[in-house]
N, C-alpha and C. Protein backbone atom coordinates (compact mmCIF):
# COMPACT_ATOMS: atom_id res chain seq x y z
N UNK A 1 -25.28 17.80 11.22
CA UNK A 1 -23.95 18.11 10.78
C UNK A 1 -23.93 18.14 9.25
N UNK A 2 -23.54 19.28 8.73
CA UNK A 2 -23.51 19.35 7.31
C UNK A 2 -22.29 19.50 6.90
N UNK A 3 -21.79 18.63 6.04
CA UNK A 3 -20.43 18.03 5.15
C UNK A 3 -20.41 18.71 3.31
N UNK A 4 -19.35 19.67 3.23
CA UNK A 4 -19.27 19.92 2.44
C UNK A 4 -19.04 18.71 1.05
N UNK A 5 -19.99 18.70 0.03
CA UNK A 5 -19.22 17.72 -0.76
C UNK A 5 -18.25 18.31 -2.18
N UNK A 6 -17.30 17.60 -2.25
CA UNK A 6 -16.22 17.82 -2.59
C UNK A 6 -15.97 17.11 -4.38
N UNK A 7 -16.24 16.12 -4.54
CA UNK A 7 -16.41 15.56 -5.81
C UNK A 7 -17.53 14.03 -5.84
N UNK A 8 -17.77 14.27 -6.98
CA UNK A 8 -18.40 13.26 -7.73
C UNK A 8 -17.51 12.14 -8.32
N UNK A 9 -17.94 11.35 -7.95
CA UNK A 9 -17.90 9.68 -8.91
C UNK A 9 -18.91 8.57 -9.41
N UNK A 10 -18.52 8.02 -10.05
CA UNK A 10 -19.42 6.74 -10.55
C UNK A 10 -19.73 5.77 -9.62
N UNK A 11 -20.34 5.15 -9.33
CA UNK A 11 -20.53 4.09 -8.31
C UNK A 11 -20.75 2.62 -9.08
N UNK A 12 -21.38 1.26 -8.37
CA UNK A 12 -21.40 0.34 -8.77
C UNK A 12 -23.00 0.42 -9.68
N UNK A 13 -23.79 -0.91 -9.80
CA UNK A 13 -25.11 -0.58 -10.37
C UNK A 13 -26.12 -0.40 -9.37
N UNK A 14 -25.49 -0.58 -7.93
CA UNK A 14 -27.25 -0.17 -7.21
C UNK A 14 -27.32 1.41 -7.10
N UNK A 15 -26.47 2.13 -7.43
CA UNK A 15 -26.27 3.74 -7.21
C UNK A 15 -26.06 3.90 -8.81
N UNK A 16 -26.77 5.29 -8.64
CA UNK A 16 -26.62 5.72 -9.77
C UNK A 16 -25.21 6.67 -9.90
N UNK A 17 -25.02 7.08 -9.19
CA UNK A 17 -24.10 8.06 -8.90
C UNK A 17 -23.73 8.48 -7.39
N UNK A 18 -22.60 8.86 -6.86
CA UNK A 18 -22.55 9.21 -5.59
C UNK A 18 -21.69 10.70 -5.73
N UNK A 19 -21.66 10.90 -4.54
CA UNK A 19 -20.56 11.98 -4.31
C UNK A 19 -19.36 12.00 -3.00
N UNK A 20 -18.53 12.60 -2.73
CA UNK A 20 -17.68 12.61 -1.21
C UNK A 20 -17.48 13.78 -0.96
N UNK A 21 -18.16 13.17 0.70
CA UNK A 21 -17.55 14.37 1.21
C UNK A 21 -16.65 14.92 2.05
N UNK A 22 -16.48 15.67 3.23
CA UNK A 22 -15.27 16.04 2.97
C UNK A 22 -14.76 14.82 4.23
N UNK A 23 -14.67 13.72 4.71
CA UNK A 23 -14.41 12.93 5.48
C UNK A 23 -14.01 11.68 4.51
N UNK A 24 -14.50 11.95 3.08
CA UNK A 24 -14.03 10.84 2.36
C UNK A 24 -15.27 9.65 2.09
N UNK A 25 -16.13 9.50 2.70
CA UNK A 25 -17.81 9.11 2.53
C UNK A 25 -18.06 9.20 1.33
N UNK A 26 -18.71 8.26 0.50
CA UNK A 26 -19.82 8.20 -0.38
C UNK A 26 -21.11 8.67 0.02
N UNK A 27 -21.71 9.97 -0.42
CA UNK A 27 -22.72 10.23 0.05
C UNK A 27 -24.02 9.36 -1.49
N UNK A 28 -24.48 8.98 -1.02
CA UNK A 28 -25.91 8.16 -2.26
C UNK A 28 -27.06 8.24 -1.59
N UNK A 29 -28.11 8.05 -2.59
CA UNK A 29 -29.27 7.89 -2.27
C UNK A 29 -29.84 6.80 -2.19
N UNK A 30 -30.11 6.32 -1.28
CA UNK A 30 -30.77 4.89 -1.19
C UNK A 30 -32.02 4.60 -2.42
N UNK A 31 -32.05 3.12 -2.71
CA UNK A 31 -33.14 2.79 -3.38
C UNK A 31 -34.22 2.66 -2.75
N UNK A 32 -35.07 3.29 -3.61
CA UNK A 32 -36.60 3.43 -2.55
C UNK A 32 -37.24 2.34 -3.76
N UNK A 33 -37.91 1.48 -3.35
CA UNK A 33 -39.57 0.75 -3.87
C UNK A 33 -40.60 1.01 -3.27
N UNK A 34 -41.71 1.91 -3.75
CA UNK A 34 -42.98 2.26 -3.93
C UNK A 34 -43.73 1.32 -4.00
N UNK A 35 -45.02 1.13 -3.43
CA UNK A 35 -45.82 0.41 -3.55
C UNK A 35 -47.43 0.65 -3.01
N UNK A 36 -48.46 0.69 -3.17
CA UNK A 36 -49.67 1.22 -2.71
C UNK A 36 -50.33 -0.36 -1.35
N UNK A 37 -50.50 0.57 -0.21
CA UNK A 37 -51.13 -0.34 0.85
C UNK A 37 -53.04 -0.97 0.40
N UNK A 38 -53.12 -1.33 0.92
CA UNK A 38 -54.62 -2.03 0.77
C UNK A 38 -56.05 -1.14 0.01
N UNK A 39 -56.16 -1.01 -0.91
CA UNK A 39 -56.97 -0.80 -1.51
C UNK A 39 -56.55 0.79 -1.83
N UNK A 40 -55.24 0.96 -2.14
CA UNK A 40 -54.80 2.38 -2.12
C UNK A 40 -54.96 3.56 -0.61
N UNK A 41 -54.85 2.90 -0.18
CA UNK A 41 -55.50 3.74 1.20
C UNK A 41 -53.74 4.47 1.64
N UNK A 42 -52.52 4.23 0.87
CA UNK A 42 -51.72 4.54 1.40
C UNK A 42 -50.72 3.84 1.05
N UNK A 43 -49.16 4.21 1.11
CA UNK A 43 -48.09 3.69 0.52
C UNK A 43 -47.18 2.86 1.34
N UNK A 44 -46.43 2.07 0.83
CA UNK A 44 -45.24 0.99 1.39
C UNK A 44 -43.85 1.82 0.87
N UNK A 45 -43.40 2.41 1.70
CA UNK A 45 -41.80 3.07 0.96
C UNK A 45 -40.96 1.94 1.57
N UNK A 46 -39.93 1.28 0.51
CA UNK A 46 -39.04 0.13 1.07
C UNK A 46 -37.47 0.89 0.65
N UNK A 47 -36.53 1.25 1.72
CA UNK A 47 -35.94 1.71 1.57
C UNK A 47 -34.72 0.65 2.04
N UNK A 48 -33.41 0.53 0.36
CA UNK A 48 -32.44 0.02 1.04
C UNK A 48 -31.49 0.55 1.63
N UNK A 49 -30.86 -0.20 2.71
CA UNK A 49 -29.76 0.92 3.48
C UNK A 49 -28.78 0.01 4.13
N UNK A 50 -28.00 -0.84 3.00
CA UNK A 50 -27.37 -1.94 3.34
C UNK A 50 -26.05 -1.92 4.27
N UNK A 51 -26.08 -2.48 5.32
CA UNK A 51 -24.85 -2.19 6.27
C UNK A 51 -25.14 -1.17 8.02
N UNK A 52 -26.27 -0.53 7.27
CA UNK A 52 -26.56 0.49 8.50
C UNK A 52 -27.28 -0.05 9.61
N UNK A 53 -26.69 0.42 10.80
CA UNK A 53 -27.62 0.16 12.14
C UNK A 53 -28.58 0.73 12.23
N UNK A 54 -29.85 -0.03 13.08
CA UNK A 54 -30.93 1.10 13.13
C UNK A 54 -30.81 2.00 13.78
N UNK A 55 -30.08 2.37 14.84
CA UNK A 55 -29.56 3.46 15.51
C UNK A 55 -28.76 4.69 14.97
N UNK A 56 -28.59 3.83 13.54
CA UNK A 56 -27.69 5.50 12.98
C UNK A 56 -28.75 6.24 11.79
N UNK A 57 -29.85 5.39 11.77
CA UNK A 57 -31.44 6.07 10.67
C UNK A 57 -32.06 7.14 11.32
N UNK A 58 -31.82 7.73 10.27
CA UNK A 58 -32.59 9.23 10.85
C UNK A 58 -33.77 9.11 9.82
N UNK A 59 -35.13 9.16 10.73
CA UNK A 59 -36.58 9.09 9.62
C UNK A 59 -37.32 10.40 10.15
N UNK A 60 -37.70 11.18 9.19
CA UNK A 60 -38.80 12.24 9.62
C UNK A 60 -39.42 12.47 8.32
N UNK A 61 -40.79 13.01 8.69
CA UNK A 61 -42.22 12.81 7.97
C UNK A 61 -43.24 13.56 8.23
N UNK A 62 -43.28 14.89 7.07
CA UNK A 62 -44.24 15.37 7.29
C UNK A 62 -45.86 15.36 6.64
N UNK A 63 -46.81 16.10 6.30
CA UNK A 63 -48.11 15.84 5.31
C UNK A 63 -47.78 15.49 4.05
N UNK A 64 -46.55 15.87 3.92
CA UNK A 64 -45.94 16.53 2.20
C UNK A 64 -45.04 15.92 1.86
N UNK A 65 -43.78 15.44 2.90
CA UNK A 65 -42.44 14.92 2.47
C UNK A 65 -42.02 14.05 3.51
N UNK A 66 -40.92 13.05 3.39
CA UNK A 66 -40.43 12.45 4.14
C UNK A 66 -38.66 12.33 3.62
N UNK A 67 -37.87 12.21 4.52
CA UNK A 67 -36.60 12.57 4.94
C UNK A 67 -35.77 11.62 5.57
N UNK A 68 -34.73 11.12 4.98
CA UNK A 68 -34.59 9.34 5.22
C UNK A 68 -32.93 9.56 5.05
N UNK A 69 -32.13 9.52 6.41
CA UNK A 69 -30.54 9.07 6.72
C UNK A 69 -29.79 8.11 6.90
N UNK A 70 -28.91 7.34 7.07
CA UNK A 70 -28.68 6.06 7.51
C UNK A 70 -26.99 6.38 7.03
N UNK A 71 -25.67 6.03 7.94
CA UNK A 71 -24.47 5.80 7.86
C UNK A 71 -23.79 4.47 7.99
N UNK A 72 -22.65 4.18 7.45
CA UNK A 72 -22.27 3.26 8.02
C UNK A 72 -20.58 4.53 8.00
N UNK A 73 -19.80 2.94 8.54
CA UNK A 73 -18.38 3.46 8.18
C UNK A 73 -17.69 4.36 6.34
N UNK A 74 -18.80 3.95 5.63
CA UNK A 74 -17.89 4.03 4.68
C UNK A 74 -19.05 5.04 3.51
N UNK A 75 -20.19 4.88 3.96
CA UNK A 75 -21.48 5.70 3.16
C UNK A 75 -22.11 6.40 3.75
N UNK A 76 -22.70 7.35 3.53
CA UNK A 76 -23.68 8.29 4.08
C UNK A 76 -24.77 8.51 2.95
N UNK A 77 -25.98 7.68 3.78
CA UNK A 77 -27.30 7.58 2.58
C UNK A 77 -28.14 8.91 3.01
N UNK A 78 -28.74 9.31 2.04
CA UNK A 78 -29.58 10.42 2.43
C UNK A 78 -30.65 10.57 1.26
N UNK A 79 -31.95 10.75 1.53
CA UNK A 79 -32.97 10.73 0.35
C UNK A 79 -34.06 11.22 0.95
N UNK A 80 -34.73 12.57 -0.03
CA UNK A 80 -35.62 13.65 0.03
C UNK A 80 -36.53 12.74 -0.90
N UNK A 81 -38.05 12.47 0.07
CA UNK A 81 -39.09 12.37 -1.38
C UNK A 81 -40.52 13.38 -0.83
N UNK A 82 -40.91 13.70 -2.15
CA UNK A 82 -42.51 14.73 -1.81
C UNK A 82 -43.40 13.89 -2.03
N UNK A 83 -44.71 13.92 -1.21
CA UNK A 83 -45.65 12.83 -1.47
C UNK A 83 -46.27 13.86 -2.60
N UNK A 84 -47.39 13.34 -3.15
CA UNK A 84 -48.31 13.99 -4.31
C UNK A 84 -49.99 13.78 -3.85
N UNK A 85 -49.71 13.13 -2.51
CA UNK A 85 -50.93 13.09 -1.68
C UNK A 85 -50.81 13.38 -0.45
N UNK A 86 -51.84 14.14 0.59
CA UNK A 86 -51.04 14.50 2.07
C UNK A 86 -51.26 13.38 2.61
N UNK A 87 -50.53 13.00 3.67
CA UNK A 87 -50.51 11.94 4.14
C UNK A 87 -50.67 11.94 5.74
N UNK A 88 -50.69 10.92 6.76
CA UNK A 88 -50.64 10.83 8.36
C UNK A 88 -49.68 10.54 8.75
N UNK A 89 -49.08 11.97 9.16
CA UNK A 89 -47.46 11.20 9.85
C UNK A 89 -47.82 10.44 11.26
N UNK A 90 -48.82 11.27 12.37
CA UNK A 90 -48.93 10.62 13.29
C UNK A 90 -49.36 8.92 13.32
N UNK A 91 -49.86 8.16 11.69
CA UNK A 91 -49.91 7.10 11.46
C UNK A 91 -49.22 5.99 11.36
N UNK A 92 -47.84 6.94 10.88
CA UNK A 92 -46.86 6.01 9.91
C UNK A 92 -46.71 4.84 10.84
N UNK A 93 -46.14 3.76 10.17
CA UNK A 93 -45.42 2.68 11.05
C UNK A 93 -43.62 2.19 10.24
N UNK A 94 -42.69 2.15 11.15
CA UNK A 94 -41.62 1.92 10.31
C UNK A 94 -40.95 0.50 11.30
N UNK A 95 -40.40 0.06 10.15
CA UNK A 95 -39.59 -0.90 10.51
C UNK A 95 -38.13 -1.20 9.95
N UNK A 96 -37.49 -1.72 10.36
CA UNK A 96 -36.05 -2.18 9.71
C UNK A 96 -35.45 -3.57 10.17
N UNK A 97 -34.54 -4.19 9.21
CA UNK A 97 -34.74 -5.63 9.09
C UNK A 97 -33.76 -5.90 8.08
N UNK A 98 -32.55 -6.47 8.18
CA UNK A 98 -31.23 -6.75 7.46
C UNK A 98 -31.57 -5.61 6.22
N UNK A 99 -31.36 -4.60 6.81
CA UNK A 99 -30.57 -3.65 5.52
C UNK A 99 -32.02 -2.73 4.84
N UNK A 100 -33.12 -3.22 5.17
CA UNK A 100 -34.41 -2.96 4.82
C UNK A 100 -35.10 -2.21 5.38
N UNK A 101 -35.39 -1.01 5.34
CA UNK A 101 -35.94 -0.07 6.02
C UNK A 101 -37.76 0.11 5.20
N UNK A 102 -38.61 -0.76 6.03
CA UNK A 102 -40.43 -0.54 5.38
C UNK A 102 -40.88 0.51 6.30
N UNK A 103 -41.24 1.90 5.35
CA UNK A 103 -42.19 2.96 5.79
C UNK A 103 -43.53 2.83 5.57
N UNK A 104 -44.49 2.20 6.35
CA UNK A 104 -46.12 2.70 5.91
C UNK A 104 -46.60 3.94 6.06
N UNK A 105 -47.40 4.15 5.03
CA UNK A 105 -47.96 5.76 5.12
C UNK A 105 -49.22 5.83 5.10
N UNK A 106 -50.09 6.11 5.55
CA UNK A 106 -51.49 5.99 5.29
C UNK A 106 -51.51 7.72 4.53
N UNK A 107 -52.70 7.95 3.98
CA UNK A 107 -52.96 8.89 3.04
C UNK A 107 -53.89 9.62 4.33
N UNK A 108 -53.81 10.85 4.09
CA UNK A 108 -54.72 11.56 4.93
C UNK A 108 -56.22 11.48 4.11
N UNK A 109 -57.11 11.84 4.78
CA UNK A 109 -58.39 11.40 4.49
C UNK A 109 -58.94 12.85 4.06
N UNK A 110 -58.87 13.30 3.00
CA UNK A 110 -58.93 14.88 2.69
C UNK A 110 -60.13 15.58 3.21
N UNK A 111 -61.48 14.44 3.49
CA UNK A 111 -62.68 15.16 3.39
C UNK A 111 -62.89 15.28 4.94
N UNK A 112 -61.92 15.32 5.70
CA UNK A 112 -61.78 15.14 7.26
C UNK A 112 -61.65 16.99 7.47
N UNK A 113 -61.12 17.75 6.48
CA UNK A 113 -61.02 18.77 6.50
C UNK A 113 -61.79 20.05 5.77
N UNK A 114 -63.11 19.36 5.12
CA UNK A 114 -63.49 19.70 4.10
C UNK A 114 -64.83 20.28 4.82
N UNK A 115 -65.45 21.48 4.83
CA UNK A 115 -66.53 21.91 5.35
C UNK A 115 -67.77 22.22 4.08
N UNK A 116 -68.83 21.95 4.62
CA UNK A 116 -70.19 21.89 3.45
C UNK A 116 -70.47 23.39 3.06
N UNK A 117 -70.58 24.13 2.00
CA UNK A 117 -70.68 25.46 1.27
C UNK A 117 -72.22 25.24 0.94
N UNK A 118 -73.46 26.11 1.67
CA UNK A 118 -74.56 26.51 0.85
C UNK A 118 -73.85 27.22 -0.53
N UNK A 119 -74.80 26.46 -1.32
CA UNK A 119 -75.00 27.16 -3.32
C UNK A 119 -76.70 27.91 -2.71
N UNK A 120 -76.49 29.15 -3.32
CA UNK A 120 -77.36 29.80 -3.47
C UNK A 120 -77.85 30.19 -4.82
């Protein structure tokens, strides 16, 4: 369902800015913390999404990007990020936990796709 948005406002300090739309919603972007898994092999996305059920998170994840929803009564979170490495969606593991949404990502293993070239 796509909601026209209608104006901009200032928000408190965990948002930088929000907008509404046309139901009257704060639409924001959740705070994401980055972090690299075990020996770089892959990332920790910690996403806050304070108030939301896990039943109203919408998570999808592809080689390239991942795509992150969550409502309550009064906000509508939504946040686009591009990885800069391809990654294993069929890997990921997610969890959520008072307000805390942890995405693991493992990094795709590039040379899994990589075939040997005779130099002549």
């Amino acid at each position: 369902m796509n909601k026209k948005i209608n104006s901009c406002i200032q928000v408190n300090e965990n948002f930088e800015s929000a907008c509404l739309d046309d139901s009257g919603k704060s639409v924001v972007s959740p705070r994401l913390f980055i972090s690299t898994m075990n020996e770089f092999d892959g990332l920790t996305l910690d996403y806050t999404l304070p108030g939301v059920d896990k039943e109203a998170i919408e998570l999808k994840i592809s080689e390239d990007s991942i795509f992150v929803k969550g409502e309550t009564d009064s906000i509508h979170y939504s946040s686009f990020y591009r990885f800069t490495c391809p990654v294993t969606p069929n890997d990921v593991k997610a969890s959520y936990d008072n307000g805390l949404l942890r995405i693991k990502v493992p990094f795709k293993d590039i040379t899994l796709d990589m075939i040997d070239i005779d130099i002549k």
